[in-house]
Protein backbone atom coordinates (compact mmCIF):
# COMPACT_ATOMS: atom_id res chain seq x y z
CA UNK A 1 104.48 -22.01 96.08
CA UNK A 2 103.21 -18.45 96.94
CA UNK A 3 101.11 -15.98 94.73
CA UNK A 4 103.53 -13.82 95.18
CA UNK A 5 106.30 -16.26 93.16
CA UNK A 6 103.77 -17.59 90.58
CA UNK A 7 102.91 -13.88 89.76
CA UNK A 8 106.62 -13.15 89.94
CA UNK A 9 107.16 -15.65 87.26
CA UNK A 10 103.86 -15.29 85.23
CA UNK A 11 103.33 -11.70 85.10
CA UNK A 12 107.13 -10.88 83.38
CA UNK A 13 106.21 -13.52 80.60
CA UNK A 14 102.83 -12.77 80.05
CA UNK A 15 104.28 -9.02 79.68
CA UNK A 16 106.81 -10.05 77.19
CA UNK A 17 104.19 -12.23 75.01
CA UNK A 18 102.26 -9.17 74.93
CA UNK A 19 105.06 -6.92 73.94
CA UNK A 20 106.53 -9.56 71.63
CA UNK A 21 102.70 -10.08 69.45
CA UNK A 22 102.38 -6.31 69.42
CA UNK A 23 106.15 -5.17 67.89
CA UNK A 24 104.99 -8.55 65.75
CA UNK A 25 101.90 -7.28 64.19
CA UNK A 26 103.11 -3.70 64.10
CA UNK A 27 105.89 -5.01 62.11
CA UNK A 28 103.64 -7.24 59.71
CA UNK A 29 100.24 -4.50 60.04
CA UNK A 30 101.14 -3.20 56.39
CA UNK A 31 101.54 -6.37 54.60
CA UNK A 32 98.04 -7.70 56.79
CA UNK A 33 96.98 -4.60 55.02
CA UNK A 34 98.29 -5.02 51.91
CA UNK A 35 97.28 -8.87 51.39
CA UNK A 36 93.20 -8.05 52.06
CA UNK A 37 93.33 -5.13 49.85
CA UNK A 38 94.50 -7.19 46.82
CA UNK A 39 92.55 -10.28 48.01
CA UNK A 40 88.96 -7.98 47.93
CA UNK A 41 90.47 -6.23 44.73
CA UNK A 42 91.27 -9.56 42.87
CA UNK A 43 87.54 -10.27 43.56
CA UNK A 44 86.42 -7.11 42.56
CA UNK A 45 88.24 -7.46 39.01
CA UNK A 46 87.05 -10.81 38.88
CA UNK A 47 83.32 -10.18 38.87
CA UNK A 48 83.95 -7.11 36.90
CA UNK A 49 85.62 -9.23 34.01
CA UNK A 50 82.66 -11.87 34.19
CA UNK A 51 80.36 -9.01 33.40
CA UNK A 52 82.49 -7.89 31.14
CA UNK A 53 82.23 -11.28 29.03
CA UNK A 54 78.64 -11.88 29.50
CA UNK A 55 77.96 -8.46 28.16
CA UNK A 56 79.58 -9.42 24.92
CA UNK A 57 78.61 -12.08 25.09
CA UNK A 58 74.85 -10.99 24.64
CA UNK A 59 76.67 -8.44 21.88
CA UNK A 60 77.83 -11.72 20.24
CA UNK A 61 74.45 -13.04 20.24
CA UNK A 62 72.47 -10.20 18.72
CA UNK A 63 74.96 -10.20 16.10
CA UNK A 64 74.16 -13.74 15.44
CA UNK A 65 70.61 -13.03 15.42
CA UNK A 66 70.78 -10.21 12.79
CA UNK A 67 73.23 -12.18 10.56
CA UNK A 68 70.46 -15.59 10.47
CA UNK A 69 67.56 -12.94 9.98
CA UNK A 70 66.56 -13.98 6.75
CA UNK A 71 66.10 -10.64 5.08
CA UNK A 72 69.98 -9.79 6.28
CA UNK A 73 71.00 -13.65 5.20
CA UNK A 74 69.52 -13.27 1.90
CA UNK A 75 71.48 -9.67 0.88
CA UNK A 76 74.73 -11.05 1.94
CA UNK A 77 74.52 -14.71 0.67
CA UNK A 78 72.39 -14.27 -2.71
CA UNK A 79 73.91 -13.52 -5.94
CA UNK A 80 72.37 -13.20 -9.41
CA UNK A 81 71.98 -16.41 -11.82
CA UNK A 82 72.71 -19.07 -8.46
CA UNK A 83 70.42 -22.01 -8.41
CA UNK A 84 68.28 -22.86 -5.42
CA UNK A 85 70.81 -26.09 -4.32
CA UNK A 86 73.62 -23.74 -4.07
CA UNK A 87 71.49 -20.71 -2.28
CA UNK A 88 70.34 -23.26 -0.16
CA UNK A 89 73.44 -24.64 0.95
CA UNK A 90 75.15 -21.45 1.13
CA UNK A 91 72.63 -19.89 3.62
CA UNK A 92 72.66 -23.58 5.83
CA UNK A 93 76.81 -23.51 5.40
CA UNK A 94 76.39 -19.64 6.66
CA UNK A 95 73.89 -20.26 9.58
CA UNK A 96 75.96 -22.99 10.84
CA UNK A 97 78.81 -21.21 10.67
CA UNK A 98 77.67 -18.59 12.46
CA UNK A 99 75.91 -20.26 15.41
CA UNK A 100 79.73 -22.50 15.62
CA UNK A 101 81.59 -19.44 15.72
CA UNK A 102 79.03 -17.75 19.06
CA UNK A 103 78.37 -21.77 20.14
CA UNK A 104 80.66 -20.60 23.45
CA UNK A 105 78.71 -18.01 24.45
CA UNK A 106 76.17 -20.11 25.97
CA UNK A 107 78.51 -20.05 29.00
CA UNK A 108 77.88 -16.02 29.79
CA UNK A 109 74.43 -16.22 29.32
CA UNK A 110 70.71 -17.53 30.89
CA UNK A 111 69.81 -20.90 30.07
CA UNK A 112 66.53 -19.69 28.45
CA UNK A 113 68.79 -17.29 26.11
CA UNK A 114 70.47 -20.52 25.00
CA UNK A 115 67.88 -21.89 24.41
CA UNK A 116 65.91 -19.69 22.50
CA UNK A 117 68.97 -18.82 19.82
CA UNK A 118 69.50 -22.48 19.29
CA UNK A 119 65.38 -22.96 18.33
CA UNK A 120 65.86 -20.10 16.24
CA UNK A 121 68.94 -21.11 14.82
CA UNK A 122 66.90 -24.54 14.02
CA UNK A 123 63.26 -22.78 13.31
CA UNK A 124 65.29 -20.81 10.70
CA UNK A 125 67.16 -23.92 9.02
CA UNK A 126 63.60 -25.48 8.89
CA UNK A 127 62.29 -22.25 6.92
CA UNK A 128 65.26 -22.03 4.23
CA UNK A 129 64.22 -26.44 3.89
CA UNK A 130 60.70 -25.73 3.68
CA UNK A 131 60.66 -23.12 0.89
CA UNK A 132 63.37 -25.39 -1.24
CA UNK A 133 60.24 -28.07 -0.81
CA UNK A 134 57.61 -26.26 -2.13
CA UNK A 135 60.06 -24.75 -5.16
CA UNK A 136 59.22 -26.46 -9.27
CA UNK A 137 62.21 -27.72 -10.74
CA UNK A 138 63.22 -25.06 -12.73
CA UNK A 139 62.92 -22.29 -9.71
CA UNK A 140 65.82 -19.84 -9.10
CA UNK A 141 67.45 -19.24 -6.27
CA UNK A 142 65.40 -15.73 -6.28
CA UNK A 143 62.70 -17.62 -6.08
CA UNK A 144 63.69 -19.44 -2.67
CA UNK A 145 64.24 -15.84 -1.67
CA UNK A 146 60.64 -15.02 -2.06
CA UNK A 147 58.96 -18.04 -1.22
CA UNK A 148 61.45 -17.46 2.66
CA UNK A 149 61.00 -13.98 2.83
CA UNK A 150 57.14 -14.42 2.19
CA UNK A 151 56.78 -17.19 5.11
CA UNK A 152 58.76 -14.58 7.15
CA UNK A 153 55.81 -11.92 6.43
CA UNK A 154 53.17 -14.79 7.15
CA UNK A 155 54.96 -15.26 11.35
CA UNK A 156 52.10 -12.80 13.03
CA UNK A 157 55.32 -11.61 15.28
CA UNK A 158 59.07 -11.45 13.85
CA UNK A 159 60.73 -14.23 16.15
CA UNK A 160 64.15 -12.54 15.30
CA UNK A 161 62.77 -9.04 16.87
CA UNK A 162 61.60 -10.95 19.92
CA UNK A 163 64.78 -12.79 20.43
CA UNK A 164 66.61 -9.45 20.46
CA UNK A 165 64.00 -8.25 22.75
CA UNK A 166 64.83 -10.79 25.22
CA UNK A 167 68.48 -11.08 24.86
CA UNK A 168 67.55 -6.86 25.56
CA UNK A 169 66.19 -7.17 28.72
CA UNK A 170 68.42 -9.84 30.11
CA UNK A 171 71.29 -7.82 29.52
CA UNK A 172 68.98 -4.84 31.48
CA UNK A 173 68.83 -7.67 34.18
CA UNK A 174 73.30 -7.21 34.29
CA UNK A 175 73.02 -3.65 35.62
């Protein structure tokens, strides 16, 4: 077998491979296209809905930290003549209700966010406790007011302020 017959033979298919891949991806070139522009979009859309949800999510979360903060609880939940059980129980019932309803959140958001809304979420249960303790029997539930409001003026710096500080500046971190 000469050069001359192998080239004969190779040269004529290697031609028509060539010719047959290029009317192939000139055919196909706009759906190629087509396909990694919605493949980089879908991506694109993706991470813009994640930062979409973590940024309410950190909404969500300074919401819940303004609606605990005692001297916000205390408006909504107190109402004249109501003893210091049912005060009591209404602002635990309301706390807990709260941190239930935003308990998801803790998926969009730093660890050390978490973390710090579920201490004050606790730190704040302790305070409401702590001032029904120290109440006399025949105390009111304006009195419980006080006595929380007053160990709120005692904290040298307002944990609810620094919370919202933090949760602040990690949403600053987002952008």
């Amino acid at each position: 077998m000469s050069i001359e017959s192998i080239l004969t033979t190779v040269v004529p298919i290697t031609v028509a491979g060539v010719v047959t891949v290029s009317v192939g991806y000139y055919l196909i070139k706009n759906d190629i296209d087509k396909y990694f522009r919605l493949r980089f979009a879908g991506k694109k859309d993706e991470r813009t809905q994640l930062f979409g949800l973590r940024l309410q999510a950190h909404e969500r979360l300074i919401i819940f930290v303004e609606r605990i903060n005692p001297s916000n609880l205390l408006l909504r939940v107190y109402m004249p003549g109501i003893s210091v059980p049912e005060l009591q129980a209404s602002i635990l019932n309301e706390i807990r209700s709260e941190y239930q309803h935003n308990v998801t959140q803790q998926l969009y958001v730093s660890e050390r966010i978490w973390n710090v809304i579920r201490k004050l979420k606790d730190d704040t249960l302790a305070m409401v406790n702590n001032g029904v303790q120290g109440l006399p029997e025949q105390a009111t539930g304006m009195d419980l007011s006080k006595k929380v409001l007053q160990q709120m003026a005692e904290i040298p710096d307002n944990p609810y302020d620094l919370t919202l500080d933090l949760i602040k500046k990690d949403i600053h971190q987002l952008f």
